[in-house]
N, C-alpha and C. Protein backbone atom coordinates (compact mmCIF):
# COMPACT_ATOMS: atom_id res chain seq x y z
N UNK A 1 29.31 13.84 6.08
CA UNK A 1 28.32 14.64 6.77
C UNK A 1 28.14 15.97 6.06
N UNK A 2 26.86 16.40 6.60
CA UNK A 2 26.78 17.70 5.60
C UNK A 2 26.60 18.99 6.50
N UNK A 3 27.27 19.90 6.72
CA UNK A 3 26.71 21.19 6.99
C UNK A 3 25.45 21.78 6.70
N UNK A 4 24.94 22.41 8.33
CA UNK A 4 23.30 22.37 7.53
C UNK A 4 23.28 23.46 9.27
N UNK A 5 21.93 24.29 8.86
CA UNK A 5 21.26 25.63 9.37
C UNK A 5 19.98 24.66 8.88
N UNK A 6 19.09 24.58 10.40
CA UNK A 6 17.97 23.80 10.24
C UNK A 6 17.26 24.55 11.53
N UNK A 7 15.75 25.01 10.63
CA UNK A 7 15.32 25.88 11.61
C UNK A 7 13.51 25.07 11.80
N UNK A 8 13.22 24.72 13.18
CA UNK A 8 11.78 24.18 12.92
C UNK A 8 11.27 24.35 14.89
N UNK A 9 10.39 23.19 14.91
CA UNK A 9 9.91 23.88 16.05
C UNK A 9 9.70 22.31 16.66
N UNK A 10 9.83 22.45 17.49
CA UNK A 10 10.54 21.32 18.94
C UNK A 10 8.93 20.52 18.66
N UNK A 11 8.98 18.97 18.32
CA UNK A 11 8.03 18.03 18.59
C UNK A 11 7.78 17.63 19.95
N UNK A 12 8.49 17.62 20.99
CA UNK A 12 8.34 16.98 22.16
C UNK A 12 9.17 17.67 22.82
N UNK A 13 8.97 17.93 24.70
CA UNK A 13 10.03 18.87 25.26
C UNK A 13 11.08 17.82 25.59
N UNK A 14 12.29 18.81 25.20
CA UNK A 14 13.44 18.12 25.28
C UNK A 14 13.91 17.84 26.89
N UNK A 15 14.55 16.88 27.39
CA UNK A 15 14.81 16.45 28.52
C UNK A 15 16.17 16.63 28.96
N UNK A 16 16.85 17.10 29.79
CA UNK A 16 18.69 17.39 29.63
C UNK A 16 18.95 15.87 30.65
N UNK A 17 19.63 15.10 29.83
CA UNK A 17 20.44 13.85 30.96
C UNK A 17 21.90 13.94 30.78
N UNK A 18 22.58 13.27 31.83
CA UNK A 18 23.70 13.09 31.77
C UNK A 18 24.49 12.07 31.81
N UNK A 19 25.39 11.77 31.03
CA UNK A 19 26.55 10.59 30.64
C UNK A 19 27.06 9.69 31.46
N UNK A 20 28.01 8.42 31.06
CA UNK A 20 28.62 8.25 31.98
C UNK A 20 29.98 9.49 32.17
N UNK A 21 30.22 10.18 31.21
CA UNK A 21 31.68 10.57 31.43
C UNK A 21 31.23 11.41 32.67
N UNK A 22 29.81 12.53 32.67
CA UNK A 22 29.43 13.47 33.14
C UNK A 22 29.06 14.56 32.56
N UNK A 23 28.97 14.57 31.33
CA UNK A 23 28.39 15.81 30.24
C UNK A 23 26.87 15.45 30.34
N UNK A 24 26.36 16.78 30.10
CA UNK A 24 25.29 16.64 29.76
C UNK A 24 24.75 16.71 28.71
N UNK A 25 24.16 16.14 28.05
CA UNK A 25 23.60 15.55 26.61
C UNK A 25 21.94 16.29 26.29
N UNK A 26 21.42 16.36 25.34
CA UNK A 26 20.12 16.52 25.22
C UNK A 26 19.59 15.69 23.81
N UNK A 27 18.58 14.84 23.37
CA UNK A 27 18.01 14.59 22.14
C UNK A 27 16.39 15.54 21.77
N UNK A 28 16.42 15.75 20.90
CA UNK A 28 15.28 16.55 20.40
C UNK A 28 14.62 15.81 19.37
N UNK A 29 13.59 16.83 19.14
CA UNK A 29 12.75 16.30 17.77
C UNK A 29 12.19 17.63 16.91
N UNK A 30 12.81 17.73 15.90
CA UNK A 30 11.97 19.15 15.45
C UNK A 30 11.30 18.93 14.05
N UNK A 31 10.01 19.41 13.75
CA UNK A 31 9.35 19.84 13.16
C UNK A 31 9.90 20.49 11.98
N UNK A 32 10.06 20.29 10.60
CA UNK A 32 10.88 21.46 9.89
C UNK A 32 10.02 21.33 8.62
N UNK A 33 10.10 22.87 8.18
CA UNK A 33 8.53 23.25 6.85
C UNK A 33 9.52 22.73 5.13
N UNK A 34 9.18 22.38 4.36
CA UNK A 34 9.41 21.92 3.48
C UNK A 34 8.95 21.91 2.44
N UNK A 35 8.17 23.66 2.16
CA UNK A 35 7.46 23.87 1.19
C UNK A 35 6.14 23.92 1.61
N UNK A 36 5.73 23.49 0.34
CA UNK A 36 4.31 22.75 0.44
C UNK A 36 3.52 21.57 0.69
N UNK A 37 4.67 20.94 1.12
CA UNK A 37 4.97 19.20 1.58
C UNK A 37 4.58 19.17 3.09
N UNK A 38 4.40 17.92 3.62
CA UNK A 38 3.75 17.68 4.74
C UNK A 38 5.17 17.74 5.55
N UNK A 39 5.74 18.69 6.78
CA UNK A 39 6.82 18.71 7.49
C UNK A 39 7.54 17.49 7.67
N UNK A 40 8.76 17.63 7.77
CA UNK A 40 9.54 16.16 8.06
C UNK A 40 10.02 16.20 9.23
N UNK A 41 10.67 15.59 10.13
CA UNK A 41 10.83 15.01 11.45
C UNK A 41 12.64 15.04 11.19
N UNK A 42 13.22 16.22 11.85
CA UNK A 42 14.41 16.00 12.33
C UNK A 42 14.99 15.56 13.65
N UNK A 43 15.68 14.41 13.76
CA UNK A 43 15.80 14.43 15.06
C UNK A 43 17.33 15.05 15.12
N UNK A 44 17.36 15.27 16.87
CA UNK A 44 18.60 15.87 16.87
C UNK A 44 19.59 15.47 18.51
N UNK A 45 20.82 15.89 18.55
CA UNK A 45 21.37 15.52 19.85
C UNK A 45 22.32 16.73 20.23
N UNK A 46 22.16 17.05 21.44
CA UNK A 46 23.21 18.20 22.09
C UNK A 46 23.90 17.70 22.73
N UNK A 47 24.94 18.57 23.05
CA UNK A 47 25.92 18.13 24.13
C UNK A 47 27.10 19.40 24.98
N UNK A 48 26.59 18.95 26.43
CA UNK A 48 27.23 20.28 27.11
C UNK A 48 26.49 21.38 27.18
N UNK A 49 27.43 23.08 27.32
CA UNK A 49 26.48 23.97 27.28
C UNK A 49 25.37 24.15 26.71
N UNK A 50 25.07 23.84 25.25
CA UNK A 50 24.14 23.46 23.70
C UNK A 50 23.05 22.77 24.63
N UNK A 51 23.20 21.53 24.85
CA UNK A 51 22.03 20.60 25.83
C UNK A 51 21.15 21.40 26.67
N UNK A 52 22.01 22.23 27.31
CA UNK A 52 21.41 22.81 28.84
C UNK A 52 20.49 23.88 28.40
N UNK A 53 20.92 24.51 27.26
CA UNK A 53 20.02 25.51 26.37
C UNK A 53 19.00 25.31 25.70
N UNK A 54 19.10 23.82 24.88
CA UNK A 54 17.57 22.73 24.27
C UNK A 54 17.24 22.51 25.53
N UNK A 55 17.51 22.12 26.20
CA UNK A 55 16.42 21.43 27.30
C UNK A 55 15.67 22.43 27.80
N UNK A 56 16.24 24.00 28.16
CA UNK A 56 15.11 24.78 28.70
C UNK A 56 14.15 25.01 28.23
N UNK A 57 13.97 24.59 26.72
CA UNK A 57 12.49 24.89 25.83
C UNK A 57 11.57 23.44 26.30
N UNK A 58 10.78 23.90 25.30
CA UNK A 58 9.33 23.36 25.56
C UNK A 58 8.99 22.79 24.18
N UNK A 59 7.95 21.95 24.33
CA UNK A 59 7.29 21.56 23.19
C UNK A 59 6.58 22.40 22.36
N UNK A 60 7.08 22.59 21.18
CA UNK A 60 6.32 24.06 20.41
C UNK A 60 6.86 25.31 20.31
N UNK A 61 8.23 25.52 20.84
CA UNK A 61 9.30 25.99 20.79
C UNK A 61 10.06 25.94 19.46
N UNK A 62 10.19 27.17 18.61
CA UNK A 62 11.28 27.30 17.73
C UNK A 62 12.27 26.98 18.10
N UNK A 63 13.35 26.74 16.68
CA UNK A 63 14.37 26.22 17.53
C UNK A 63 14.99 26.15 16.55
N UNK A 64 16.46 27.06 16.11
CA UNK A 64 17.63 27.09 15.00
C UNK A 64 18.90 25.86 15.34
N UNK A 65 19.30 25.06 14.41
CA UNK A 65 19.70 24.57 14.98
C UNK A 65 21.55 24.16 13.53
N UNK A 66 22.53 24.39 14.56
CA UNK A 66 23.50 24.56 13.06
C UNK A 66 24.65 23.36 13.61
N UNK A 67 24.76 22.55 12.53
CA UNK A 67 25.29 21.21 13.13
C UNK A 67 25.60 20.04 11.75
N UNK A 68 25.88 19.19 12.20
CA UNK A 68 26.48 17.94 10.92
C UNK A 68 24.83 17.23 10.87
N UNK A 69 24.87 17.30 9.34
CA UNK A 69 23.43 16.67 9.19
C UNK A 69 23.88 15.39 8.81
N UNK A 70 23.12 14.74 8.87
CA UNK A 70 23.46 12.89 8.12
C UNK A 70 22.16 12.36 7.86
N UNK A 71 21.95 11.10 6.76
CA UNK A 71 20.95 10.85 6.47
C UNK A 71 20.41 9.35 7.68
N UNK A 72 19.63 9.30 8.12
CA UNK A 72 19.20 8.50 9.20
C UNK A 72 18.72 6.75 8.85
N UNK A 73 18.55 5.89 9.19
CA UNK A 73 17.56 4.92 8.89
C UNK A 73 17.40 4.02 9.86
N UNK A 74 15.78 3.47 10.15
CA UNK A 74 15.83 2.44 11.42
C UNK A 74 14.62 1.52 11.17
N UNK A 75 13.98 0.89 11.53
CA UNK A 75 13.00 -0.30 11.29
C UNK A 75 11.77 0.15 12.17
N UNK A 76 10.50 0.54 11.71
CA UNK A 76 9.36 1.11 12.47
C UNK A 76 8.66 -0.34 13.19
N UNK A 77 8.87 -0.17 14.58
CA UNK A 77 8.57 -1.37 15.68
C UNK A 77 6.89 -1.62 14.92
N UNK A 78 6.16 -1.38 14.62
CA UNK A 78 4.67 -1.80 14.41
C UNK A 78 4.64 -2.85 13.48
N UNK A 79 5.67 -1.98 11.98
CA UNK A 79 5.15 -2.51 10.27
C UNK A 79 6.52 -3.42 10.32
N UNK A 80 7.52 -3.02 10.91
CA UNK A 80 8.72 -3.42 10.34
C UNK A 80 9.42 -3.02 9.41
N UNK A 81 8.86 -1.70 8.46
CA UNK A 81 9.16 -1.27 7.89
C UNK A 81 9.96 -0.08 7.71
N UNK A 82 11.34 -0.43 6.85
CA UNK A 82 12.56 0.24 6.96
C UNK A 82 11.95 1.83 6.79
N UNK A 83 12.41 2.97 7.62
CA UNK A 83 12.14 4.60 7.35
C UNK A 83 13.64 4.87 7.54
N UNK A 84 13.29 6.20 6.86
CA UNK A 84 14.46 7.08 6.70
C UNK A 84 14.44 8.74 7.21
N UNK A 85 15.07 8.85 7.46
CA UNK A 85 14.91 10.50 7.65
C UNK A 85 16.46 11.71 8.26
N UNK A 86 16.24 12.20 9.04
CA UNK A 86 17.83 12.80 8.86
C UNK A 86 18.11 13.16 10.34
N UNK A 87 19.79 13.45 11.11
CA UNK A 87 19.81 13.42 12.31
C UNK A 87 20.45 14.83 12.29
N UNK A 88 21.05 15.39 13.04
CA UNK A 88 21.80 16.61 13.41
C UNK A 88 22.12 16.58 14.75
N UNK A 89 23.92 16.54 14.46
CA UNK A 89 24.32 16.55 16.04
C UNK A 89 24.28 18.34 16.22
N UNK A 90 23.89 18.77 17.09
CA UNK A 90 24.71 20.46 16.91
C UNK A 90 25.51 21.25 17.81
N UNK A 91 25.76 22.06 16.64
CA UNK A 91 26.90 22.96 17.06
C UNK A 91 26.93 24.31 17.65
N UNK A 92 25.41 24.50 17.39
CA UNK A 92 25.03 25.59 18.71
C UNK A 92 23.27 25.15 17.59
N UNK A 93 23.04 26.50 18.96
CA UNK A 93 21.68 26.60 18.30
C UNK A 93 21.18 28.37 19.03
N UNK A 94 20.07 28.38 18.26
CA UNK A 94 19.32 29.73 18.66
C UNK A 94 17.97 29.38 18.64
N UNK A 95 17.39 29.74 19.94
CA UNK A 95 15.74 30.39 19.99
C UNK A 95 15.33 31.51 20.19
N UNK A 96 14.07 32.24 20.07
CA UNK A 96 13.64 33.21 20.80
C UNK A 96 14.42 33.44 22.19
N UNK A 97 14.12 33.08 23.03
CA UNK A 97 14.75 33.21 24.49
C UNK A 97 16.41 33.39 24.15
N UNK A 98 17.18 33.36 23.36
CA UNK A 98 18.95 33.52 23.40
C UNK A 98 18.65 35.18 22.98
N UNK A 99 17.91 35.57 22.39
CA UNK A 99 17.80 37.45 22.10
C UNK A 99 17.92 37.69 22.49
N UNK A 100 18.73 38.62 23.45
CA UNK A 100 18.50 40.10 24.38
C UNK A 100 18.14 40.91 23.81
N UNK A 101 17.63 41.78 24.64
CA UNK A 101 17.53 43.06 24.48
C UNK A 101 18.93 43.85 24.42
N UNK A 102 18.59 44.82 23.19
CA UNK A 102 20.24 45.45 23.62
C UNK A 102 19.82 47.01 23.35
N UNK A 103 20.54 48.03 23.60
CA UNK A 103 20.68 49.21 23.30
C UNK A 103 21.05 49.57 21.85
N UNK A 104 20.06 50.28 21.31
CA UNK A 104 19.83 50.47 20.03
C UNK A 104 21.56 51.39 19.78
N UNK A 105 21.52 51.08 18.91
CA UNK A 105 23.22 51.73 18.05
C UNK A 105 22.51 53.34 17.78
N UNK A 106 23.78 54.15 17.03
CA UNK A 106 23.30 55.42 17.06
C UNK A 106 22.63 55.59 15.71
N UNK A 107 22.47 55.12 14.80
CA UNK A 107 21.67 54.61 13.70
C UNK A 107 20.36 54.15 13.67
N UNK A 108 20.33 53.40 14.71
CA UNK A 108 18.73 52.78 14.90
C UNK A 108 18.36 53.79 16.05
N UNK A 109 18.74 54.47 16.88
CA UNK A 109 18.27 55.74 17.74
C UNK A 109 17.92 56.88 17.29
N UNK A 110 17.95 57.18 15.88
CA UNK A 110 18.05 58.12 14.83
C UNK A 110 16.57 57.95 13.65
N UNK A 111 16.27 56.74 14.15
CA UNK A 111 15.17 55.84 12.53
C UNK A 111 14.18 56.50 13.40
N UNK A 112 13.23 57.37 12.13
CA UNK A 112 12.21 57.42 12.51
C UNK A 112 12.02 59.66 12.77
N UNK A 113 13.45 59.75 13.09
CA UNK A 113 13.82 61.38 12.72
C UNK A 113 13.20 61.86 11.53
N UNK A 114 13.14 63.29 11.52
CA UNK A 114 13.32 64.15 10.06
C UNK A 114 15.12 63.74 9.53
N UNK A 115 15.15 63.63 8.43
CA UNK A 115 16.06 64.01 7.82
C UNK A 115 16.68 65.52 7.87
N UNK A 116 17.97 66.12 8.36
CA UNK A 116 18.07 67.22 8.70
C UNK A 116 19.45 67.47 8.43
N UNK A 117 19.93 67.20 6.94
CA UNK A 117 21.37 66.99 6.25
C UNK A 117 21.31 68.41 5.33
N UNK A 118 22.30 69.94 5.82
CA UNK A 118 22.50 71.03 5.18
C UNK A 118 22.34 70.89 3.79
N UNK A 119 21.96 69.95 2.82
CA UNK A 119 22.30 69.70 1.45
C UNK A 119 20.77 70.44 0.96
N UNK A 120 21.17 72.12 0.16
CA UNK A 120 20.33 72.86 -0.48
C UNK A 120 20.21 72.10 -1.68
N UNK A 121 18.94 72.34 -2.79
CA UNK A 121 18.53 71.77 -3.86
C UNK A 121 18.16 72.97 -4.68
């Protein structure tokens, strides 16, 4: 498996279900840019707290996602024809909505001052 930071934007809204054990699980679908190439189709699976956090988005929703990548393959029900593409279980993730707001540090409360450092020239 490969370590992988995969950042794209939710194909379909994700749904939160739950197991037999009793966890709750989530599968996704994201959108991810690839240049100048036509986007490729990651799918993906949560589990537990992670799930409950994909599922509150929406379709069209960014969506960071950091997890074991693997290369995928399955048989397209129409052609029959073998596709390939890639899965990601993950290991957390980030959207817009995980940001808070926070209280600027005394550095960023300062940006935007005169400069006002005793140093004659």
């Amino acid at each position: 498996m490969i370590d992988a930071l995969i950042s794209g934007k939710l194909i379909k809204t994700p749904e939160l279900k739950t197991g037999q054990s009793g966890k709750h699980y989530t599968q996704f679908l994201l959108s991810v840019a690839v240049g100048e190439d036509q986007p490729i189709v990651v799918s993906g699976m949560a589990f537990g707290d992670i799930a409950e956090r994909v599922a509150k988005l929406q379709k069209g929703d960014p969506l960071a996602v950091v997890g074991s990548l693997k290369p995928s393959e399955w048989q397209d029900k129409t052609t029959g024809e073998t596709k390939h593409g890639l899965s990601v279980t993950a290991n957390n993730v980030l959207s817009p909505y995980d940001i808070k707001k926070r209280k600027p540090t005394a550095t960023e409360s300062t940006a935007g001052k005169p400069f006002d450092d005793p140093i004659g020239f």
